[in-house]
C-alpha atoms as a PDB file:
ATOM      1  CA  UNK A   1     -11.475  17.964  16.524  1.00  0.00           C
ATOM      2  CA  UNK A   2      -9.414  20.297  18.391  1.00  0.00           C
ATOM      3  CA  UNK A   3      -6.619  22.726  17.213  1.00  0.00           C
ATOM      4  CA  UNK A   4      -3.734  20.809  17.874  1.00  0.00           C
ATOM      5  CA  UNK A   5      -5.372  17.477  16.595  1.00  0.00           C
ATOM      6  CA  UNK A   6      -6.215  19.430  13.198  1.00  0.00           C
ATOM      7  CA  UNK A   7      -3.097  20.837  12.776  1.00  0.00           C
ATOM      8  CA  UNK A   8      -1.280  17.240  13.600  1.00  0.00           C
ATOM      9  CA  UNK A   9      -3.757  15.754  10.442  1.00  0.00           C
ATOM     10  CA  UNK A  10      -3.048  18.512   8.597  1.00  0.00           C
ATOM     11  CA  UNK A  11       1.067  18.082   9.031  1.00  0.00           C
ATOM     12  CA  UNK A  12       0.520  14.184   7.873  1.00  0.00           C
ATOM     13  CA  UNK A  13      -1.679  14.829   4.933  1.00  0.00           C
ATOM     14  CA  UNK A  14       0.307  17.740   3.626  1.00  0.00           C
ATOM     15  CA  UNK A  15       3.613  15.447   4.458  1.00  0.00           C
ATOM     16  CA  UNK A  16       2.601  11.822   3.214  1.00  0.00           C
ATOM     17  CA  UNK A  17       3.101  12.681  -0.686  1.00  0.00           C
ATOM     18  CA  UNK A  18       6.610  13.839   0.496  1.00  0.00           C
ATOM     19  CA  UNK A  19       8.020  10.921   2.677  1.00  0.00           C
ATOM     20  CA  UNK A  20       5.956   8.181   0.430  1.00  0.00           C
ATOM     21  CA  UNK A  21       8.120  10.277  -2.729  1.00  0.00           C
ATOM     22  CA  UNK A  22      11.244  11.405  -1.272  1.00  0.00           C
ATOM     23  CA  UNK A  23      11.436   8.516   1.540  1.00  0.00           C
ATOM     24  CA  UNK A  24      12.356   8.720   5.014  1.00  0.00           C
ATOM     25  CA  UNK A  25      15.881   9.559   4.516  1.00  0.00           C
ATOM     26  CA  UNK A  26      15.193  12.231   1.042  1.00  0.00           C
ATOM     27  CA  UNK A  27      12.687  13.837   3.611  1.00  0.00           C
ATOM     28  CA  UNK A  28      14.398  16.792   5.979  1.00  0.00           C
ATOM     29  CA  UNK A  29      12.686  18.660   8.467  1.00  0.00           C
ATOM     30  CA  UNK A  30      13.099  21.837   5.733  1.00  0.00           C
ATOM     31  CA  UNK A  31      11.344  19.738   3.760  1.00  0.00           C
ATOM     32  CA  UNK A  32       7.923  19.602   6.024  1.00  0.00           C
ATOM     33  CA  UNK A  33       8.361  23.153   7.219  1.00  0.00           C
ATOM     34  CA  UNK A  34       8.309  24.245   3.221  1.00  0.00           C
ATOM     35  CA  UNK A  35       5.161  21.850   2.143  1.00  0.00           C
ATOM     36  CA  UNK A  36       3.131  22.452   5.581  1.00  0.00           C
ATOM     37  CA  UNK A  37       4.197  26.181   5.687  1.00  0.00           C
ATOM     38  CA  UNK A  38       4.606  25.887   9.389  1.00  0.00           C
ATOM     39  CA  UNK A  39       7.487  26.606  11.115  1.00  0.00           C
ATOM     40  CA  UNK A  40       9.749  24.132  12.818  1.00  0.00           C
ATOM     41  CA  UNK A  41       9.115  25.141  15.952  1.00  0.00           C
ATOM     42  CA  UNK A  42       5.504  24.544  15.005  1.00  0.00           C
ATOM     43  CA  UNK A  43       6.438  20.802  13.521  1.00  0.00           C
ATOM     44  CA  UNK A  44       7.797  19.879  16.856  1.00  0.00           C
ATOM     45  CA  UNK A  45       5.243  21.307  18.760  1.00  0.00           C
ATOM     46  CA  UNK A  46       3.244  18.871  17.703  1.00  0.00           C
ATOM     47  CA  UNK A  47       5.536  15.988  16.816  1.00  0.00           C
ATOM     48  CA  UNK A  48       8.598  14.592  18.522  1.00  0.00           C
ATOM     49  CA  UNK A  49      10.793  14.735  15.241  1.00  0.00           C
ATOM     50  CA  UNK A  50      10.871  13.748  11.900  1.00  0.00           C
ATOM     51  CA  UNK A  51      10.498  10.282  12.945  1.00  0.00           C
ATOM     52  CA  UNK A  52       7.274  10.643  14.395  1.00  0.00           C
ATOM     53  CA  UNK A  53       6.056  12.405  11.272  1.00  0.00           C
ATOM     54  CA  UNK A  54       7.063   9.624   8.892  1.00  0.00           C
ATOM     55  CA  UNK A  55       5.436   6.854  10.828  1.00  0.00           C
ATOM     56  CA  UNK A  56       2.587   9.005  10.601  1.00  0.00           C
ATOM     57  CA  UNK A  57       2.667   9.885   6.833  1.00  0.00           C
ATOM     58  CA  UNK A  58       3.351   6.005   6.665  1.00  0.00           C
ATOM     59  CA  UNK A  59       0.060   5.041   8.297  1.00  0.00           C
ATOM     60  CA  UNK A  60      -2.171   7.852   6.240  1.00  0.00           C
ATOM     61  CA  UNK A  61      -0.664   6.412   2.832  1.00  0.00           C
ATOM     62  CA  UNK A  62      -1.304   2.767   3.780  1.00  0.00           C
ATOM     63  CA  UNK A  63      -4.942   3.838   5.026  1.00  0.00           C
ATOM     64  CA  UNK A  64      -5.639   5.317   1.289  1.00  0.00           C
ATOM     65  CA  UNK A  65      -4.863   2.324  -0.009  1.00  0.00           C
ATOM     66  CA  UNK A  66      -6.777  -0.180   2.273  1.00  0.00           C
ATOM     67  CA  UNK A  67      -9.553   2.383   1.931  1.00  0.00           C
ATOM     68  CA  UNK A  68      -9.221   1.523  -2.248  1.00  0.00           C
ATOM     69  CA  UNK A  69      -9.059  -1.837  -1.557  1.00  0.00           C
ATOM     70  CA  UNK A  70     -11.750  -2.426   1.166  1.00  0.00           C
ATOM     71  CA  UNK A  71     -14.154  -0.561  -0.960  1.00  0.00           C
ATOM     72  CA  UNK A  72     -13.358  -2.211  -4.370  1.00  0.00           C
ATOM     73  CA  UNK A  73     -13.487  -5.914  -2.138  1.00  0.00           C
ATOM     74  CA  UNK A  74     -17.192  -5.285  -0.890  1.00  0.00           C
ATOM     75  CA  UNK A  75     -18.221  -5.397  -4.166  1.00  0.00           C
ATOM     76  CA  UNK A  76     -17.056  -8.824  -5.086  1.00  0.00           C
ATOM     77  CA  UNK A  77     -20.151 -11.609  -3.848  1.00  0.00           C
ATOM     78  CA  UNK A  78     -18.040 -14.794  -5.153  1.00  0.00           C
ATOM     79  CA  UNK A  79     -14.069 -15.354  -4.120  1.00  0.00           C
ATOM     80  CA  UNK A  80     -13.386 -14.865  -7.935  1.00  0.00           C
ATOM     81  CA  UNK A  81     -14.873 -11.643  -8.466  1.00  0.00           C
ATOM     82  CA  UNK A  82     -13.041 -10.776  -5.143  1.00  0.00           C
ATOM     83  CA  UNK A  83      -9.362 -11.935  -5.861  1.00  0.00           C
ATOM     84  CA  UNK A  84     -10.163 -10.602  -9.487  1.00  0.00           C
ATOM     85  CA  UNK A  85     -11.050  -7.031  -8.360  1.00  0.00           C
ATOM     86  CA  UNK A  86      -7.288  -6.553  -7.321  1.00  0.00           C
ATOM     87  CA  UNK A  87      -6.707  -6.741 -11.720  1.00  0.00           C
ATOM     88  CA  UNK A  88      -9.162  -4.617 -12.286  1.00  0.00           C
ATOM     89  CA  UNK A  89      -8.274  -2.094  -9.911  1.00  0.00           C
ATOM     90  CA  UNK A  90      -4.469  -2.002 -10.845  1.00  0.00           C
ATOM     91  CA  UNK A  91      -5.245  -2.004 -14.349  1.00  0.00           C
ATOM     92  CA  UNK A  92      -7.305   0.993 -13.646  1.00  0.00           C
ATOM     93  CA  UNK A  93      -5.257   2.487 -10.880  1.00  0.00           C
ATOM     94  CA  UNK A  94      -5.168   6.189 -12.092  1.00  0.00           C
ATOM     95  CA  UNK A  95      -8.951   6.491 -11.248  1.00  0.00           C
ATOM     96  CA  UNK A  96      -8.343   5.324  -7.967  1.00  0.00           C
ATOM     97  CA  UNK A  97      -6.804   8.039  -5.398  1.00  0.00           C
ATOM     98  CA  UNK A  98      -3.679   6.374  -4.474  1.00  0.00           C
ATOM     99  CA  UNK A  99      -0.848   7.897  -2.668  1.00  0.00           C
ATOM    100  CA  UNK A 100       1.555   9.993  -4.802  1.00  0.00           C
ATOM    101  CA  UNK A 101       4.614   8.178  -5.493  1.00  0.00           C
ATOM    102  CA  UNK A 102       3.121   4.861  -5.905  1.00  0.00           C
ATOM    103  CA  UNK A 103       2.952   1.827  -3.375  1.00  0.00           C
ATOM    104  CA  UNK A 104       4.040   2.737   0.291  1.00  0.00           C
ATOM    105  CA  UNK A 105       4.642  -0.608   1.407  1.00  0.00           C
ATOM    106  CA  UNK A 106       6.926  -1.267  -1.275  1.00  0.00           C
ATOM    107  CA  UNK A 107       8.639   2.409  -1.111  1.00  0.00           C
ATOM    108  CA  UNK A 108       8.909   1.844   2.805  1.00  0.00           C
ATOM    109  CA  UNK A 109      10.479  -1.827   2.711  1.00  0.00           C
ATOM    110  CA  UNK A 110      13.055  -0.909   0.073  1.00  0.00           C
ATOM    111  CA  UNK A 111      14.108   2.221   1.783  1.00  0.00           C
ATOM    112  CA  UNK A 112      13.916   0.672   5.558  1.00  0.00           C
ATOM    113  CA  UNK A 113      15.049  -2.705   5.246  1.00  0.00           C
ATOM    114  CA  UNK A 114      18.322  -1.905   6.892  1.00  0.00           C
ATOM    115  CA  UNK A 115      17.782   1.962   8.150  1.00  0.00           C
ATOM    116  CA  UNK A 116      14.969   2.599   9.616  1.00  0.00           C
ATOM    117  CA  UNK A 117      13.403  -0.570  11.938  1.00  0.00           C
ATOM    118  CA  UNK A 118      10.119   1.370  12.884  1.00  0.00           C
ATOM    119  CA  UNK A 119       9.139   2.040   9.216  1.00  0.00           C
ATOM    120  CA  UNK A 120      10.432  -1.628   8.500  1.00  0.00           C
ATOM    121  CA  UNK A 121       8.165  -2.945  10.917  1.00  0.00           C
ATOM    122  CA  UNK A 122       5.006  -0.441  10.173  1.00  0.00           C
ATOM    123  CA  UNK A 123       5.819  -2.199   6.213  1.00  0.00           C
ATOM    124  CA  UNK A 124       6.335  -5.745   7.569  1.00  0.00           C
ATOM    125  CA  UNK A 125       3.237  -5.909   9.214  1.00  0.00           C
ATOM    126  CA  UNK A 126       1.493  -4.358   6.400  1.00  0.00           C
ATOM    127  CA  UNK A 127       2.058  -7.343   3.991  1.00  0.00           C
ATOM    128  CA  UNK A 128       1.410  -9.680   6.608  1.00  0.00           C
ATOM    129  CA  UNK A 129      -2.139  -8.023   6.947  1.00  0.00           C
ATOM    130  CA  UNK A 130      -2.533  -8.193   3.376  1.00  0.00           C
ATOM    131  CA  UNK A 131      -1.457 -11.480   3.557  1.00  0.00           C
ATOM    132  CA  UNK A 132      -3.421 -12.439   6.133  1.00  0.00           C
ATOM    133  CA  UNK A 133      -6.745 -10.785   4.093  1.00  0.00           C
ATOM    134  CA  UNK A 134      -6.110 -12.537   1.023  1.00  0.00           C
ATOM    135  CA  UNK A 135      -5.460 -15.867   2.695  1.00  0.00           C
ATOM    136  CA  UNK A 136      -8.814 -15.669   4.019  1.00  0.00           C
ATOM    137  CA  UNK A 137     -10.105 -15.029   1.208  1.00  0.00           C
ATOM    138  CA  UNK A 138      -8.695 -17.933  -0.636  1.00  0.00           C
ATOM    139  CA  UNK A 139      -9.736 -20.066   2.259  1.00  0.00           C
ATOM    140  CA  UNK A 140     -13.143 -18.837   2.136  1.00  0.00           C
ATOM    141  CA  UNK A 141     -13.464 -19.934  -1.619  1.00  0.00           C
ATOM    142  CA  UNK A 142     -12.186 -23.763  -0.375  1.00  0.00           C
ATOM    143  CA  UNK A 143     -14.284 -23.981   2.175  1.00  0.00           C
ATOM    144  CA  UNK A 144     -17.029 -22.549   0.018  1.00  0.00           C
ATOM    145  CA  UNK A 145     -16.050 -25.463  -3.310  1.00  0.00           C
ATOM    146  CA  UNK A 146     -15.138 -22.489  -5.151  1.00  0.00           C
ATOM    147  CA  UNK A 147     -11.536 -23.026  -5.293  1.00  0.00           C
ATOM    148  CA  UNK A 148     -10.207 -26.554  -5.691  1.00  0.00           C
ATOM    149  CA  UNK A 149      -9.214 -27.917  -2.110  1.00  0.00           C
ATOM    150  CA  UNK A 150      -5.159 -28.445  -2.751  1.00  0.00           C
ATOM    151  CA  UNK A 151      -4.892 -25.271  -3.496  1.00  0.00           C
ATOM    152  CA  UNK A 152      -2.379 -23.648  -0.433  1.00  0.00           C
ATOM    153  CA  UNK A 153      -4.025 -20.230   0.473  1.00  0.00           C
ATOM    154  CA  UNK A 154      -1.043 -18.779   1.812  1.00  0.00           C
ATOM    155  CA  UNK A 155       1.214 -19.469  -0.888  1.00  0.00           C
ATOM    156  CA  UNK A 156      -1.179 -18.224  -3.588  1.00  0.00           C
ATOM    157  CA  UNK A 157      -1.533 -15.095  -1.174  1.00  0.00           C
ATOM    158  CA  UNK A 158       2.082 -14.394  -1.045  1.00  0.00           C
ATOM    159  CA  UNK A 159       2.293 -15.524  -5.140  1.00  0.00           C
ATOM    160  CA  UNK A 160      -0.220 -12.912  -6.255  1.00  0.00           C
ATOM    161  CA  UNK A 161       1.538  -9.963  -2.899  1.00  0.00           C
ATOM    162  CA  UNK A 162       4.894 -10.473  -5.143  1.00  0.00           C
ATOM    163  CA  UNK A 163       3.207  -9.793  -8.425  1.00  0.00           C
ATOM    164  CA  UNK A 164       1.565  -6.794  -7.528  1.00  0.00           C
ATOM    165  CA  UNK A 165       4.486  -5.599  -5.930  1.00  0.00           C
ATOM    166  CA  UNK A 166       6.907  -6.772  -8.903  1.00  0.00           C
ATOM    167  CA  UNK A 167       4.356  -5.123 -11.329  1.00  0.00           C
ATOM    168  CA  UNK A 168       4.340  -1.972  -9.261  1.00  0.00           C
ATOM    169  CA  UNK A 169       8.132  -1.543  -9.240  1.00  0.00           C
ATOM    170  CA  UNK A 170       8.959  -2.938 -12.662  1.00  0.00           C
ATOM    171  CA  UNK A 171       6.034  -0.426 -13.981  1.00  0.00           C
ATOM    172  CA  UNK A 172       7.511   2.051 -12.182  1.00  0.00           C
ATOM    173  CA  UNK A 173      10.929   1.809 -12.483  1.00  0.00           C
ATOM    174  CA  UNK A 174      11.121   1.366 -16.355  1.00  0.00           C
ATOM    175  CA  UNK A 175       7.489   4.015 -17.400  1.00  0.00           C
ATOM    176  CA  UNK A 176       6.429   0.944 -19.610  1.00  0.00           C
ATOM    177  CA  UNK A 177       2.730   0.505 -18.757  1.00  0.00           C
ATOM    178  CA  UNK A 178       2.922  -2.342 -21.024  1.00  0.00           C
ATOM    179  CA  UNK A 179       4.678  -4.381 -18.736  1.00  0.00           C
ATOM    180  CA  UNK A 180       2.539  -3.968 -16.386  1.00  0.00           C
ATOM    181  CA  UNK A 181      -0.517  -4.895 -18.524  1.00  0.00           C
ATOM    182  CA  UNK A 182       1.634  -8.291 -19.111  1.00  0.00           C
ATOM    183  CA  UNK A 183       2.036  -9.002 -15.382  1.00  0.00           C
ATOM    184  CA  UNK A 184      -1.692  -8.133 -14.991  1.00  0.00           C
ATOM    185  CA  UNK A 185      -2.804 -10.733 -17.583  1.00  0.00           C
ATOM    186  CA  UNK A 186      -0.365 -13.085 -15.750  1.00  0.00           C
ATOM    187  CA  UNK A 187      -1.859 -12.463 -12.387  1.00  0.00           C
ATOM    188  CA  UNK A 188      -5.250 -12.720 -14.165  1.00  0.00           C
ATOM    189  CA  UNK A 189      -4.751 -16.184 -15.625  1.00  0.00           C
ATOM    190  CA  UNK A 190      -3.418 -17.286 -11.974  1.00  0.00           C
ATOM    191  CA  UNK A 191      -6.550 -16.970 -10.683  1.00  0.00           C
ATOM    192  CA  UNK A 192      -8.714 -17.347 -13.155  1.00  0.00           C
ATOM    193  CA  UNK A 193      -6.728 -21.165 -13.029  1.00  0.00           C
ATOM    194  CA  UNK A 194      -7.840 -21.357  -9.345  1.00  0.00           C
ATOM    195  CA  UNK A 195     -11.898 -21.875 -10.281  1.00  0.00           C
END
């Protein structure tokens, strides 16, 4: 890696915690010069602006946590133990190493819905990914006689996307871990009602 790529990584790595914490807008440009220790000069030396730098810190939180995911999927053999790994790994999520300041998907959409349409879209399309994965997944376990056959794969998909996300923000928003251990058993009886 050369010198210029390193220090771009090392600007997003050092930067993520802040924008996926503070948000886009929370973020200034004093704000990566101070965590980085670079100077501004040397921020847009090697990014266009702010913006660039967010997308970026965007991209290296939602990485982390397909990296958790992709990881904790592989080592599910049946579609339950698959679909149930997502339980087990938010009902253990402080020994996984997600981003600081919790879901960036969910931090992103709330905060660019209406202000920011590159970070909107960088969100959008990572819920439709998920999506997309967990539909398969679903569809796999039809196809397979796992799953009973009426069961609509995208629907469920979306279902169990909102209750993460609900769990994540209601846990988050409130510091009651016990509602998020209620939501959990929820989401766990969903698909446990699938098989």
């Amino acid at each position: 890696m050369k010198k210029a790529e390193r220090t771009r990584q090392y600007i997003i790595e050092q930067t993520a915690p802040v924008f996926n914490k503070k948000g886009y807008a929370g973020t200034s440009l004093q704000d990566i010069s101070s965590t980085t220790g670079l100077t501004k000069g040397s921020i847009y030396g090697n990014f266009e602006g702010k913006d660039e730098v967010a997308l970026a810190a965007f991209d290296h939180n939602l990485k982390k946590v397909m990296n958790i995911f992709s990881s904790a999927l592989s080592q599910g053999s049946t579609t339950r133990e698959k679909l149930l790994m997502y339980v087990k790994v938010y009902r253990n999520w402080e020994q996984y190493p997600f981003p600081e300041g919790g879901c960036p998907m969910l931090n992103t959409a709330i905060e660019a819905d209406d202000t920011h349409p590159a970070l909107k879209k960088k969100a959008r399309n990572a819920v439709l990914s998920w999506k997309k994965g967990l539909t398969q997944i679903i569809e796999q376990g039809i196809s397979n006689k796992e799953i009973r056959k009426d069961t609509n794969a995208e629907q469920f998909a979306l279902t169990m996307i909102a209750m993460i996300e609900g769990m994540t923000m209601i846990g988050g928003l409130t510091g009651k871990p016990e509602y998020r251990k209620l939501i959990l058993a929820s989401l766990e009886k969903m698909i446990e009602d699938l098989f």
